[in-house]
PDB file of N, CA and C in Angstrom:
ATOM      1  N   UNK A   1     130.204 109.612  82.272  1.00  0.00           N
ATOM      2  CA  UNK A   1     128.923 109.168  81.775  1.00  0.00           C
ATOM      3  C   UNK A   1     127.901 110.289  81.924  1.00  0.00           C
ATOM      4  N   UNK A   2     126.883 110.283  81.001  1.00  0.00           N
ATOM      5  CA  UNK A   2     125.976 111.759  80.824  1.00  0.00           C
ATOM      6  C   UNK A   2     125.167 111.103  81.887  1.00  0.00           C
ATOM      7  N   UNK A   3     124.668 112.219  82.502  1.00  0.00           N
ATOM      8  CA  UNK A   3     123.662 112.237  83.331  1.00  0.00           C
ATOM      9  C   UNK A   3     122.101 111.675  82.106  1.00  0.00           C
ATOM     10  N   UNK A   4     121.251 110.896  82.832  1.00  0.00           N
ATOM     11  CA  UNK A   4     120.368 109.659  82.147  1.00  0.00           C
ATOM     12  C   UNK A   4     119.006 110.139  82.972  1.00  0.00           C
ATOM     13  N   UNK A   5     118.549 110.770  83.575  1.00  0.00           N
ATOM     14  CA  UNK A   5     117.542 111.291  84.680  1.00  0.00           C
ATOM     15  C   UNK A   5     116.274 111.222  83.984  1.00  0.00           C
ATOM     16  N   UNK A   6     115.415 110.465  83.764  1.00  0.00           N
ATOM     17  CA  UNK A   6     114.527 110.245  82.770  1.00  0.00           C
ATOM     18  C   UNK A   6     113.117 111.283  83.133  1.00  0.00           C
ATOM     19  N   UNK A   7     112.894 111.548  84.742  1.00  0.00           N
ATOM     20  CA  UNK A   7     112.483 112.403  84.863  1.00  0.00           C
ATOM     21  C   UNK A   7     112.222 113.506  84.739  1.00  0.00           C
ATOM     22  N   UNK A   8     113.609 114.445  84.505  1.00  0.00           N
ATOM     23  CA  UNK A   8     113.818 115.625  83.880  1.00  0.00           C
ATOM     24  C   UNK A   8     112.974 115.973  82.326  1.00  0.00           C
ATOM     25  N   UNK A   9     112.647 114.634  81.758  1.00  0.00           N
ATOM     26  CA  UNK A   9     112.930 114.916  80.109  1.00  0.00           C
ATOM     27  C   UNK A   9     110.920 114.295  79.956  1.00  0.00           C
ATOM     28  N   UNK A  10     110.471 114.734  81.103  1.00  0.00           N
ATOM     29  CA  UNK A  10     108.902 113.638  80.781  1.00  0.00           C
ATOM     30  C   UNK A  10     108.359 114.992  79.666  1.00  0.00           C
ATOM     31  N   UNK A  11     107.417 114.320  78.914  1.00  0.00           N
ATOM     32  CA  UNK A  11     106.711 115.393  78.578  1.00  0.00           C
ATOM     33  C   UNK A  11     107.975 116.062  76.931  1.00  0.00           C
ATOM     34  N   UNK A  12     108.634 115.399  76.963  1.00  0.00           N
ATOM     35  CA  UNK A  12     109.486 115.265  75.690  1.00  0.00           C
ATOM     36  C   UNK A  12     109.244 114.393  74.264  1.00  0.00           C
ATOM     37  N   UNK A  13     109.446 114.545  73.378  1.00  0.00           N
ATOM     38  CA  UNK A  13     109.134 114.393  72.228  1.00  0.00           C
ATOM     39  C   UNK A  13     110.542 113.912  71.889  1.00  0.00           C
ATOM     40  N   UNK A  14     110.442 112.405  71.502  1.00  0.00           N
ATOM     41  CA  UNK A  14     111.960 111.569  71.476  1.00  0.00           C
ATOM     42  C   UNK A  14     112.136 111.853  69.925  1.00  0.00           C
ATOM     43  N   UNK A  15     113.443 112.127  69.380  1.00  0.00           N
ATOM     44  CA  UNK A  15     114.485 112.309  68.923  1.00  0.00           C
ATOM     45  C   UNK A  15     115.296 111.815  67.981  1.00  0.00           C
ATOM     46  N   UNK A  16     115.229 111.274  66.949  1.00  0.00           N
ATOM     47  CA  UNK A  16     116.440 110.525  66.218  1.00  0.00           C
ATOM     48  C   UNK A  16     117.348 111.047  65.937  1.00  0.00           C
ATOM     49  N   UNK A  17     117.984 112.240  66.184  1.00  0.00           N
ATOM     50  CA  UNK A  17     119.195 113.437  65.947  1.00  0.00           C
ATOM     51  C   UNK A  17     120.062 112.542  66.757  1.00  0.00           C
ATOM     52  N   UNK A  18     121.228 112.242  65.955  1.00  0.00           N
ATOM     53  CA  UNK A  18     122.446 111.570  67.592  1.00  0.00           C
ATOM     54  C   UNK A  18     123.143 112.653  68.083  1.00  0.00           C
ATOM     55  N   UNK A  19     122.739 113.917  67.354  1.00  0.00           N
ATOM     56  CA  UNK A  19     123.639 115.088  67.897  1.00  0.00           C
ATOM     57  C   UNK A  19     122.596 115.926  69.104  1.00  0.00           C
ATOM     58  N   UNK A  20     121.156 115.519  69.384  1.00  0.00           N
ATOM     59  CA  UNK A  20     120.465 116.088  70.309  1.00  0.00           C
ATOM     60  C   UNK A  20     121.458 116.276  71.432  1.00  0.00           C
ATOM     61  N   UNK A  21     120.963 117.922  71.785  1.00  0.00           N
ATOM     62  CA  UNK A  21     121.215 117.869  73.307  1.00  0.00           C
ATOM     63  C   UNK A  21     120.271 118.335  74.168  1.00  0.00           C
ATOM     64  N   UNK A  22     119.696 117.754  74.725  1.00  0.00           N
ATOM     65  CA  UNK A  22     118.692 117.863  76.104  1.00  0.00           C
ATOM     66  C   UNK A  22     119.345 119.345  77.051  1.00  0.00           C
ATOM     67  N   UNK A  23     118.432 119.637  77.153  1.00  0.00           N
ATOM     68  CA  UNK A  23     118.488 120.742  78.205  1.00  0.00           C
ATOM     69  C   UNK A  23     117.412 121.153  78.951  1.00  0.00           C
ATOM     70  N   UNK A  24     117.593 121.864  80.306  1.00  0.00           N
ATOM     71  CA  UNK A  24     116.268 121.891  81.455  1.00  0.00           C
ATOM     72  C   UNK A  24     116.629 123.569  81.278  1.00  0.00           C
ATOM     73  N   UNK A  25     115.204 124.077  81.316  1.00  0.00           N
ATOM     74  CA  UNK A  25     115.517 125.796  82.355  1.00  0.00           C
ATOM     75  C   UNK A  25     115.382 125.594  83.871  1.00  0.00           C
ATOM     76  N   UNK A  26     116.446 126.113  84.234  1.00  0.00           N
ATOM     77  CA  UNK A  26     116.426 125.772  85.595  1.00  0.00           C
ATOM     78  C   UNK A  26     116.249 126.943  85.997  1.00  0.00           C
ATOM     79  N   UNK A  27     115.532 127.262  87.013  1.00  0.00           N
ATOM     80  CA  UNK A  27     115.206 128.392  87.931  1.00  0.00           C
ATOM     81  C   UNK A  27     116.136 129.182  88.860  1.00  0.00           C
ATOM     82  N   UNK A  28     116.597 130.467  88.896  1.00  0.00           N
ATOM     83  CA  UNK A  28     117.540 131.246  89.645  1.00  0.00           C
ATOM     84  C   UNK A  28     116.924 130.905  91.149  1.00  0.00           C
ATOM     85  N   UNK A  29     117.762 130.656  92.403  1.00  0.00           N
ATOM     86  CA  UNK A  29     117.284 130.866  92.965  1.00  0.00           C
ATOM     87  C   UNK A  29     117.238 132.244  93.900  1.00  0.00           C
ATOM     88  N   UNK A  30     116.758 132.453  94.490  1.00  0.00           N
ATOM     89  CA  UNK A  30     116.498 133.968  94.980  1.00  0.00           C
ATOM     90  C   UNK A  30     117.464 134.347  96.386  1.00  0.00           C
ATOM     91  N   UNK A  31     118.344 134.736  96.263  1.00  0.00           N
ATOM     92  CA  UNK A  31     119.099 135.403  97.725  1.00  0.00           C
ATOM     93  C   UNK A  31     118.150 135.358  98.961  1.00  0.00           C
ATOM     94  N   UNK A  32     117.984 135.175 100.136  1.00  0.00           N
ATOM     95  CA  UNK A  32     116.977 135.461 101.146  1.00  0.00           C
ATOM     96  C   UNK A  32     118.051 136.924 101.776  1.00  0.00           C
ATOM     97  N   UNK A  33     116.930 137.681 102.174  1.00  0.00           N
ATOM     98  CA  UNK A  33     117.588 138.749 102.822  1.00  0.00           C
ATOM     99  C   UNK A  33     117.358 138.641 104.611  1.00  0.00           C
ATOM    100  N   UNK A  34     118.578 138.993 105.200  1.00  0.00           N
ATOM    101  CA  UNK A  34     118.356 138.839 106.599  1.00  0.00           C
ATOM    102  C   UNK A  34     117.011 139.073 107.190  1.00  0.00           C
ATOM    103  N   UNK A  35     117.272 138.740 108.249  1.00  0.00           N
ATOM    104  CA  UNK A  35     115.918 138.685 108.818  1.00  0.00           C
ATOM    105  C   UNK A  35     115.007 140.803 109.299  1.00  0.00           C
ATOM    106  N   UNK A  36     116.851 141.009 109.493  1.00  0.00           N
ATOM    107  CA  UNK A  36     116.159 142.741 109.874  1.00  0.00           C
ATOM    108  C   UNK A  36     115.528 143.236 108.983  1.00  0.00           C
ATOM    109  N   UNK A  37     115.890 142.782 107.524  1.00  0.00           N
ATOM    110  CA  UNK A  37     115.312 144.197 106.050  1.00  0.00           C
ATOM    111  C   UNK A  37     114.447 143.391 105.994  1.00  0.00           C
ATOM    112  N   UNK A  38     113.777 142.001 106.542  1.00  0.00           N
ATOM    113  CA  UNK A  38     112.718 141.641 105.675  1.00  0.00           C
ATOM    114  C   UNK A  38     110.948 142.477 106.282  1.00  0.00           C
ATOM    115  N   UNK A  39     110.413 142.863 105.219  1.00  0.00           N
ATOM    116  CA  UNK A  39     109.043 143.684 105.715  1.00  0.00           C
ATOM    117  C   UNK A  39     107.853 142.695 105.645  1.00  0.00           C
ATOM    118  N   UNK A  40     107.788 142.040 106.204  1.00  0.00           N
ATOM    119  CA  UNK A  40     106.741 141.126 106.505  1.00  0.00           C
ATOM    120  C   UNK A  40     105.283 141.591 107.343  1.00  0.00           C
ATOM    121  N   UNK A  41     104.733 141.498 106.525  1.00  0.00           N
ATOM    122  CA  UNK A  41     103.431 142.299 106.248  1.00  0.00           C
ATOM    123  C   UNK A  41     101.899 140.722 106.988  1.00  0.00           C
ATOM    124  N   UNK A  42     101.491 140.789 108.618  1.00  0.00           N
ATOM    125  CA  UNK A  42     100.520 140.226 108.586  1.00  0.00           C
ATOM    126  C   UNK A  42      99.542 140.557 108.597  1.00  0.00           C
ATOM    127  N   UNK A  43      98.316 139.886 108.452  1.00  0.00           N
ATOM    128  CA  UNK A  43      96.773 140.206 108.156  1.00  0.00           C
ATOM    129  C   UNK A  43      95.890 139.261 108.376  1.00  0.00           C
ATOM    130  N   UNK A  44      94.550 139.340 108.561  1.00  0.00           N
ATOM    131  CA  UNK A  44      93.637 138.291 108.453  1.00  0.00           C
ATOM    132  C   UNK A  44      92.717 138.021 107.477  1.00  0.00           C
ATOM    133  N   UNK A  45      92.552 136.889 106.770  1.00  0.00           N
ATOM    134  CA  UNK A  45      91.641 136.793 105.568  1.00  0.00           C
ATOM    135  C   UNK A  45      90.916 135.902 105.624  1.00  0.00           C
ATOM    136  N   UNK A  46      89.420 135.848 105.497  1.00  0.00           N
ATOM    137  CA  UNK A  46      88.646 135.262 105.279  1.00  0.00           C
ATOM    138  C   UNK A  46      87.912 134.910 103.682  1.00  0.00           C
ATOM    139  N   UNK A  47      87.756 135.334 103.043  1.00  0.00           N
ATOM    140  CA  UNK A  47      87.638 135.538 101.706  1.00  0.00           C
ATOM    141  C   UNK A  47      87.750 134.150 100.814  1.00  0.00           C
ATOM    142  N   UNK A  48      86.990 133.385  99.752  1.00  0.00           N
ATOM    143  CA  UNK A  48      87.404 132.081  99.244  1.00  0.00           C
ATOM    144  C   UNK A  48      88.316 131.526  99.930  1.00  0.00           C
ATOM    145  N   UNK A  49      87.916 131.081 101.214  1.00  0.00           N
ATOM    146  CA  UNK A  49      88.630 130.222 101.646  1.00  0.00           C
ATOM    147  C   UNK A  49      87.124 129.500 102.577  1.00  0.00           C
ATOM    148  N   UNK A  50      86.158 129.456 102.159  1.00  0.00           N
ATOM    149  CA  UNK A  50      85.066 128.587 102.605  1.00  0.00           C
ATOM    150  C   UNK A  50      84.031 129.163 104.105  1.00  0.00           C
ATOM    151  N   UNK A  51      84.364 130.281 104.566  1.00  0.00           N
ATOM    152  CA  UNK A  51      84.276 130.421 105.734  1.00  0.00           C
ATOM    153  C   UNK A  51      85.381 130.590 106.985  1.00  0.00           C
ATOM    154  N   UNK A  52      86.146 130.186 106.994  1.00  0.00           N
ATOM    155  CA  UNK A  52      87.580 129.791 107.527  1.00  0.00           C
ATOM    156  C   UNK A  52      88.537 130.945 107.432  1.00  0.00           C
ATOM    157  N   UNK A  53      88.889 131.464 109.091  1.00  0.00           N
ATOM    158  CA  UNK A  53      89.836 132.333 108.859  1.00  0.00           C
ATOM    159  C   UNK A  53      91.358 132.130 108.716  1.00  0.00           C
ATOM    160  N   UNK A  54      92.295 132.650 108.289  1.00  0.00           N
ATOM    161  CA  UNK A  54      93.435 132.459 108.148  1.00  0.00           C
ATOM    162  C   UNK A  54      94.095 133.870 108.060  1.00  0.00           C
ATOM    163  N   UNK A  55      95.418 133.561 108.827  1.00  0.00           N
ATOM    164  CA  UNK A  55      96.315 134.411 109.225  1.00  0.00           C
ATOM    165  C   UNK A  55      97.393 134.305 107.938  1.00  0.00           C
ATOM    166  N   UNK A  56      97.746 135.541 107.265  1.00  0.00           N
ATOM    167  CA  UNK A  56      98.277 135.372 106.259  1.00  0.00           C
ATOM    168  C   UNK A  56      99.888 136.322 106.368  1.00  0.00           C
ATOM    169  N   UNK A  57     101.430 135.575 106.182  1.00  0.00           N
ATOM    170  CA  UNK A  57     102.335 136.878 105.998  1.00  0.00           C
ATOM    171  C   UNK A  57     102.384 136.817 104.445  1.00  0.00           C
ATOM    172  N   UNK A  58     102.672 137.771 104.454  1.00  0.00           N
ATOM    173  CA  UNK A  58     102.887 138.010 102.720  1.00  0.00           C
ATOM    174  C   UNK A  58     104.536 138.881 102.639  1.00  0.00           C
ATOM    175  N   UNK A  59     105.475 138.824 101.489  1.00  0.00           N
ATOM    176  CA  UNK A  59     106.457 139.570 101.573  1.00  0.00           C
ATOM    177  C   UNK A  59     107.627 139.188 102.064  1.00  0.00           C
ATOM    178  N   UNK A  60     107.492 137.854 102.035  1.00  0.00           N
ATOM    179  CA  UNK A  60     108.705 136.913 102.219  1.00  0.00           C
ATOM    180  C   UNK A  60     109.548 137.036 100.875  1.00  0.00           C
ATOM    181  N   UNK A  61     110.933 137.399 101.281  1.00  0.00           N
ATOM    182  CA  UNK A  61     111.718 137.646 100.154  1.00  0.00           C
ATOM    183  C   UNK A  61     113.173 136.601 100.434  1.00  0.00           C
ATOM    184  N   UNK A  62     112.992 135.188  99.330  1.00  0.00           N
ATOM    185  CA  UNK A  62     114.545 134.496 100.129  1.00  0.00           C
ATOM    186  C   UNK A  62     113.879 133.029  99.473  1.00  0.00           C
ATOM    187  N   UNK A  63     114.551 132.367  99.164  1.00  0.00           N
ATOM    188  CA  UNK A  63     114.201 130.859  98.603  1.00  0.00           C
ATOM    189  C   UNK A  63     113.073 130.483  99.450  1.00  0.00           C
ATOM    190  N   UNK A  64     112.622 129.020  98.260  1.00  0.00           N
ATOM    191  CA  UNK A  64     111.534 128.005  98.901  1.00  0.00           C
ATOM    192  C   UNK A  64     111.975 127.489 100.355  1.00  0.00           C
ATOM    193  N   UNK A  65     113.125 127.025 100.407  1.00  0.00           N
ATOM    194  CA  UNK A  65     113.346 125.801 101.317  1.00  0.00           C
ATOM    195  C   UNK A  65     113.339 126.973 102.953  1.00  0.00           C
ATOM    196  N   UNK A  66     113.869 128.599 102.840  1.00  0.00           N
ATOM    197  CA  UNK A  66     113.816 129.136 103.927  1.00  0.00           C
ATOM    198  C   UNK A  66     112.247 129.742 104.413  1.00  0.00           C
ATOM    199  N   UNK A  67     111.479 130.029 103.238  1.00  0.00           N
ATOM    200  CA  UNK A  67     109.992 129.967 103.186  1.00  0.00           C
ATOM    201  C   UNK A  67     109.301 128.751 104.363  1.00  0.00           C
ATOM    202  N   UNK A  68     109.876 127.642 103.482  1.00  0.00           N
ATOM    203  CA  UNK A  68     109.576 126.398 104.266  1.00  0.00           C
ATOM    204  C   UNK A  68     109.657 126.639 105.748  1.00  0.00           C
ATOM    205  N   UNK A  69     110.760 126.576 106.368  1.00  0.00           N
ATOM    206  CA  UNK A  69     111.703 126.575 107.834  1.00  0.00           C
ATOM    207  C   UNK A  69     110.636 127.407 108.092  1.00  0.00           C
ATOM    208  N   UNK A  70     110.296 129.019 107.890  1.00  0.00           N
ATOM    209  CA  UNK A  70     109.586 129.784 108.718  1.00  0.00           C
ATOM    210  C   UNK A  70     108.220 129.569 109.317  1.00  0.00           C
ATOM    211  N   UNK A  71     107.448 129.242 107.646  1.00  0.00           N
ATOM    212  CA  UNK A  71     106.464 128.155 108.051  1.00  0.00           C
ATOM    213  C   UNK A  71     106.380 127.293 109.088  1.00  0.00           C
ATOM    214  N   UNK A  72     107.261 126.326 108.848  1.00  0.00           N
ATOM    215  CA  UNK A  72     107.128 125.646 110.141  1.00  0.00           C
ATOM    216  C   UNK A  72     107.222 125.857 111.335  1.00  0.00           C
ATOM    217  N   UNK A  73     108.060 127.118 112.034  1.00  0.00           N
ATOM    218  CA  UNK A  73     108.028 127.557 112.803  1.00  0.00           C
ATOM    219  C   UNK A  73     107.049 127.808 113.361  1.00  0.00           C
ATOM    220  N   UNK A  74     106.304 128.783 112.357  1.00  0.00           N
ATOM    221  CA  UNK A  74     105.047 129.119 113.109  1.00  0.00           C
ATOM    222  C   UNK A  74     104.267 128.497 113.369  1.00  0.00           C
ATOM    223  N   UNK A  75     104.053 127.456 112.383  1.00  0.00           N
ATOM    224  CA  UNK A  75     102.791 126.623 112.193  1.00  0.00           C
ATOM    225  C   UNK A  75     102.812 125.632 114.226  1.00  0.00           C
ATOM    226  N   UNK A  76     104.164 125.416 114.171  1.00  0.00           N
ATOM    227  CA  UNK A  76     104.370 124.602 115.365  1.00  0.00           C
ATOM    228  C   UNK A  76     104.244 125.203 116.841  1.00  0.00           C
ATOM    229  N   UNK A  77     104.478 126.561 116.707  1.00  0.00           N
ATOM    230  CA  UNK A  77     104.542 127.267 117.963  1.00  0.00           C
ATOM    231  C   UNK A  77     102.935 128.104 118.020  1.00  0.00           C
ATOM    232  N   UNK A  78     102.409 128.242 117.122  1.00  0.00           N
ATOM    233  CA  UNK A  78     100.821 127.902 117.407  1.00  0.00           C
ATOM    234  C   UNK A  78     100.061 127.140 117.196  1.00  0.00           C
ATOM    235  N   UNK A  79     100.830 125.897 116.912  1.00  0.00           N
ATOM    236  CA  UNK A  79      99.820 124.537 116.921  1.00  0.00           C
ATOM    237  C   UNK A  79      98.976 124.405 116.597  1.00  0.00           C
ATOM    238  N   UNK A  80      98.758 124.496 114.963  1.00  0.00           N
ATOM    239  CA  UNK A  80      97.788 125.049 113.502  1.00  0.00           C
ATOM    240  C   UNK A  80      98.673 124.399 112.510  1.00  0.00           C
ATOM    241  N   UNK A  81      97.853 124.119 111.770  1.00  0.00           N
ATOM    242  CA  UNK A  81      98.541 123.786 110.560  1.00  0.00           C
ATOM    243  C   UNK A  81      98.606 125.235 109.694  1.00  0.00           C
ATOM    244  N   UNK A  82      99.213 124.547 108.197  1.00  0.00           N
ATOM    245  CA  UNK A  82      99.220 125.656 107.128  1.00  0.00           C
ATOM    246  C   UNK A  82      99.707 125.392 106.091  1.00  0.00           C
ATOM    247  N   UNK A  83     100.392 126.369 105.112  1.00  0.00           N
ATOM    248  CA  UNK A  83     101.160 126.321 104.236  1.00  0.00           C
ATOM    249  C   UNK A  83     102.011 127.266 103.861  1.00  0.00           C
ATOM    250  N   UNK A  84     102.690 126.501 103.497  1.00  0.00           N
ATOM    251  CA  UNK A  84     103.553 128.235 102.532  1.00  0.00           C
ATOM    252  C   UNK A  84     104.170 128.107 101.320  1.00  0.00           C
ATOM    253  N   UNK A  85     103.650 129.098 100.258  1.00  0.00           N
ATOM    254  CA  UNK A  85     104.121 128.749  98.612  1.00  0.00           C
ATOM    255  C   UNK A  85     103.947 130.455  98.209  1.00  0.00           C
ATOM    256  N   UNK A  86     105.017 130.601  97.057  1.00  0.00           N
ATOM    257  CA  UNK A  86     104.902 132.250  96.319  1.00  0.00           C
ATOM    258  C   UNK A  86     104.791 133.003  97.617  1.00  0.00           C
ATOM    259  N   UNK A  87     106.147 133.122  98.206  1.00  0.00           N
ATOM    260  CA  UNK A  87     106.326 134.175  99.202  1.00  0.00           C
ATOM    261  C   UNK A  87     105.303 134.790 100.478  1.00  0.00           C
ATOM    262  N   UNK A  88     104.413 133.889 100.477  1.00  0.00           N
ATOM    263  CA  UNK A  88     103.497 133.430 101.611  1.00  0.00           C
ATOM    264  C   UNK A  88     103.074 132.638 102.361  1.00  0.00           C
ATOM    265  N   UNK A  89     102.992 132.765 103.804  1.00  0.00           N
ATOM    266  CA  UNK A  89     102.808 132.073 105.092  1.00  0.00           C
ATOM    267  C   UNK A  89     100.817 132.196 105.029  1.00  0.00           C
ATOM    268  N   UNK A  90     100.360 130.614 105.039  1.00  0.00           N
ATOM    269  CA  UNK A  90      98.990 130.762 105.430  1.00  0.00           C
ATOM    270  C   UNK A  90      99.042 129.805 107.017  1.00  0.00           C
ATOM    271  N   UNK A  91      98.396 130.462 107.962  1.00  0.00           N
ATOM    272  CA  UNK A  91      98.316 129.934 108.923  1.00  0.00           C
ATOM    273  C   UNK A  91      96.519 129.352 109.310  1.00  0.00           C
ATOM    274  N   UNK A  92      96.365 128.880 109.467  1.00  0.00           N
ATOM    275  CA  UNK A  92      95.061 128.416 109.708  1.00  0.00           C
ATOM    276  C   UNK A  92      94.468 128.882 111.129  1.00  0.00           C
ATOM    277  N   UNK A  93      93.609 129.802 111.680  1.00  0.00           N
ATOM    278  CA  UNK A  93      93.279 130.558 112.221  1.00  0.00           C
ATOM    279  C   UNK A  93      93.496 131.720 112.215  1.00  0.00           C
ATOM    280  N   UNK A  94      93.007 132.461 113.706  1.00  0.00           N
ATOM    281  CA  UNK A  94      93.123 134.129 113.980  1.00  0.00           C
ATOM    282  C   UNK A  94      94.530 133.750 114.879  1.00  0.00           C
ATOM    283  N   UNK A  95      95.588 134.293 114.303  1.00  0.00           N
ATOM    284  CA  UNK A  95      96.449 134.060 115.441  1.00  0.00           C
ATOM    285  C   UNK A  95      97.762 135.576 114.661  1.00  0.00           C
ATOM    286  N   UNK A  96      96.772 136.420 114.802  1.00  0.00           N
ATOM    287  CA  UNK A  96      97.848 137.375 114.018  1.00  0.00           C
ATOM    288  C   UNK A  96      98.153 138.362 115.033  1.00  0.00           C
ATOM    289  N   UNK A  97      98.219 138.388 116.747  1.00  0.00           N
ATOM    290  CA  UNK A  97      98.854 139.244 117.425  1.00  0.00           C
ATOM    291  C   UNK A  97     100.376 138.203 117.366  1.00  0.00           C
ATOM    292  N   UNK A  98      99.814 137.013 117.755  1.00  0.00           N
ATOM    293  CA  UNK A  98     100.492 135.663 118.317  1.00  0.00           C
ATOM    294  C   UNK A  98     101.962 135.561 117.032  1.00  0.00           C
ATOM    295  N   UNK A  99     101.630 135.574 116.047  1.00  0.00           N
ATOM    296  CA  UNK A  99     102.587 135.335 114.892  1.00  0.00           C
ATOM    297  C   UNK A  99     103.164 136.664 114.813  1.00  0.00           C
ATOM    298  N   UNK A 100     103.103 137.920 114.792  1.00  0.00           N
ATOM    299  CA  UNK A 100     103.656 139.425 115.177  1.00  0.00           C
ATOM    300  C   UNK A 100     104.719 139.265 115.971  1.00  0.00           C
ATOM    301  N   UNK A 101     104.426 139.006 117.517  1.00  0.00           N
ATOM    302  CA  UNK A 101     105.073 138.499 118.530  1.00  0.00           C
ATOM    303  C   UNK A 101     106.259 137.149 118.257  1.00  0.00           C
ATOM    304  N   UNK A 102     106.142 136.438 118.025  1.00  0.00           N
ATOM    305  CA  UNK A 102     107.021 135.117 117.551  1.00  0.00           C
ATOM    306  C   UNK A 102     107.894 136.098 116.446  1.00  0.00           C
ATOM    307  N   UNK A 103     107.618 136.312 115.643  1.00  0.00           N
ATOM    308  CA  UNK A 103     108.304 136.566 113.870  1.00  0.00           C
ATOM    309  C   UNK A 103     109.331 138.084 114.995  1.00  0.00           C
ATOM    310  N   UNK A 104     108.935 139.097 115.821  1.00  0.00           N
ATOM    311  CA  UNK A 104     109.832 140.058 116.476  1.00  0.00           C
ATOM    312  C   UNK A 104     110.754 139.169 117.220  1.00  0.00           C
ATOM    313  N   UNK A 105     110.194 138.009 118.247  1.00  0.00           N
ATOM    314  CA  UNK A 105     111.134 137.119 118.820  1.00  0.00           C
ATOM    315  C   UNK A 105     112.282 136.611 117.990  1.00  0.00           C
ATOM    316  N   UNK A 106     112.056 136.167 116.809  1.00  0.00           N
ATOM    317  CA  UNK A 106     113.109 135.647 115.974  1.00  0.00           C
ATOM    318  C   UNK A 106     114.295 136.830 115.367  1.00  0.00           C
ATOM    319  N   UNK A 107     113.607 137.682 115.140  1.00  0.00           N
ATOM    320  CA  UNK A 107     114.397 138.833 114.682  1.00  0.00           C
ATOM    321  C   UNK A 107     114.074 139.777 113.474  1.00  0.00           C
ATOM    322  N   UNK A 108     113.100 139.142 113.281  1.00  0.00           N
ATOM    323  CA  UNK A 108     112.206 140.158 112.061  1.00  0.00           C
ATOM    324  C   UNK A 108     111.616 141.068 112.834  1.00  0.00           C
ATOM    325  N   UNK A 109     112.607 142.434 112.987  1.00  0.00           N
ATOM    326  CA  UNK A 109     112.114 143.621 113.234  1.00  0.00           C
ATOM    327  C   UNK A 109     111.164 144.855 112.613  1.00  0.00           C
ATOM    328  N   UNK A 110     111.128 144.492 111.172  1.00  0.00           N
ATOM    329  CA  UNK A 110     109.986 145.549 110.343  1.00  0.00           C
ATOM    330  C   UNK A 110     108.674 144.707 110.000  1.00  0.00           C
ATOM    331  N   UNK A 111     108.206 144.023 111.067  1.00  0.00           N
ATOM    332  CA  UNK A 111     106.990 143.303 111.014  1.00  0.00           C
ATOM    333  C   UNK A 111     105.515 144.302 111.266  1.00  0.00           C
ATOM    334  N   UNK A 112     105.026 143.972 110.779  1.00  0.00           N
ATOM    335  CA  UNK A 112     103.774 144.829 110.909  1.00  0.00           C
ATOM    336  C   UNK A 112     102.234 143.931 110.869  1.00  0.00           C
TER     337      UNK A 112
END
């Protein structure tokens, strides 16, 4: 039986062809590279973000879902919230000796 996922197809323009075939672009996902080659680059930014500083890594190279995991890491072991989307960690505060330190603990050695 064909897959029926009605979700996939929103935003579609229905069809009277009985020969249609539906198709999605699906997105490559990206290799993550170990933790030694990755160059993870932190900083502090204040800038359109209201006043409010935030600790930013940038240069995350490796899928969403391992993006995710790191995030959380940090976010939990300095007890801050945040986010992370497009190969960046936002941490909510100044905590950029603190996240340096943690990210070498784990094994990201070309941290800066």
């Amino acid at each position: 039986m064909a897959k029926n996922d009605w979700k996939e197809r929103l935003n579609i323009v229905y069809s009277t062809n009985p020969d249609f075939q539906y198709s999605t672009d699906e997105k490559e996902e990206i290799e993550t590279l170990p933790k030694q080659q990755q160059k993870l680059r932190v900083s502090i930014e204040k800038n359109h973000r209201g006043g409010k500083t935030v600790t930013v890594i940038k240069n995350f190279t490796g899928s969403d879902d391992d993006l995710k995991e790191l995030a959380r890491l940090l976010k939990t072991r300095c007890g801050v919230g945040g986010s992370a989307k497009d190969g960046e960690i936002l941490i909510q505060g100044d905590f950029k000796q603190k996240v340096i330190e943690l990210l070498k603990n784990e094994g990201y050695t070309q941290t800066k």
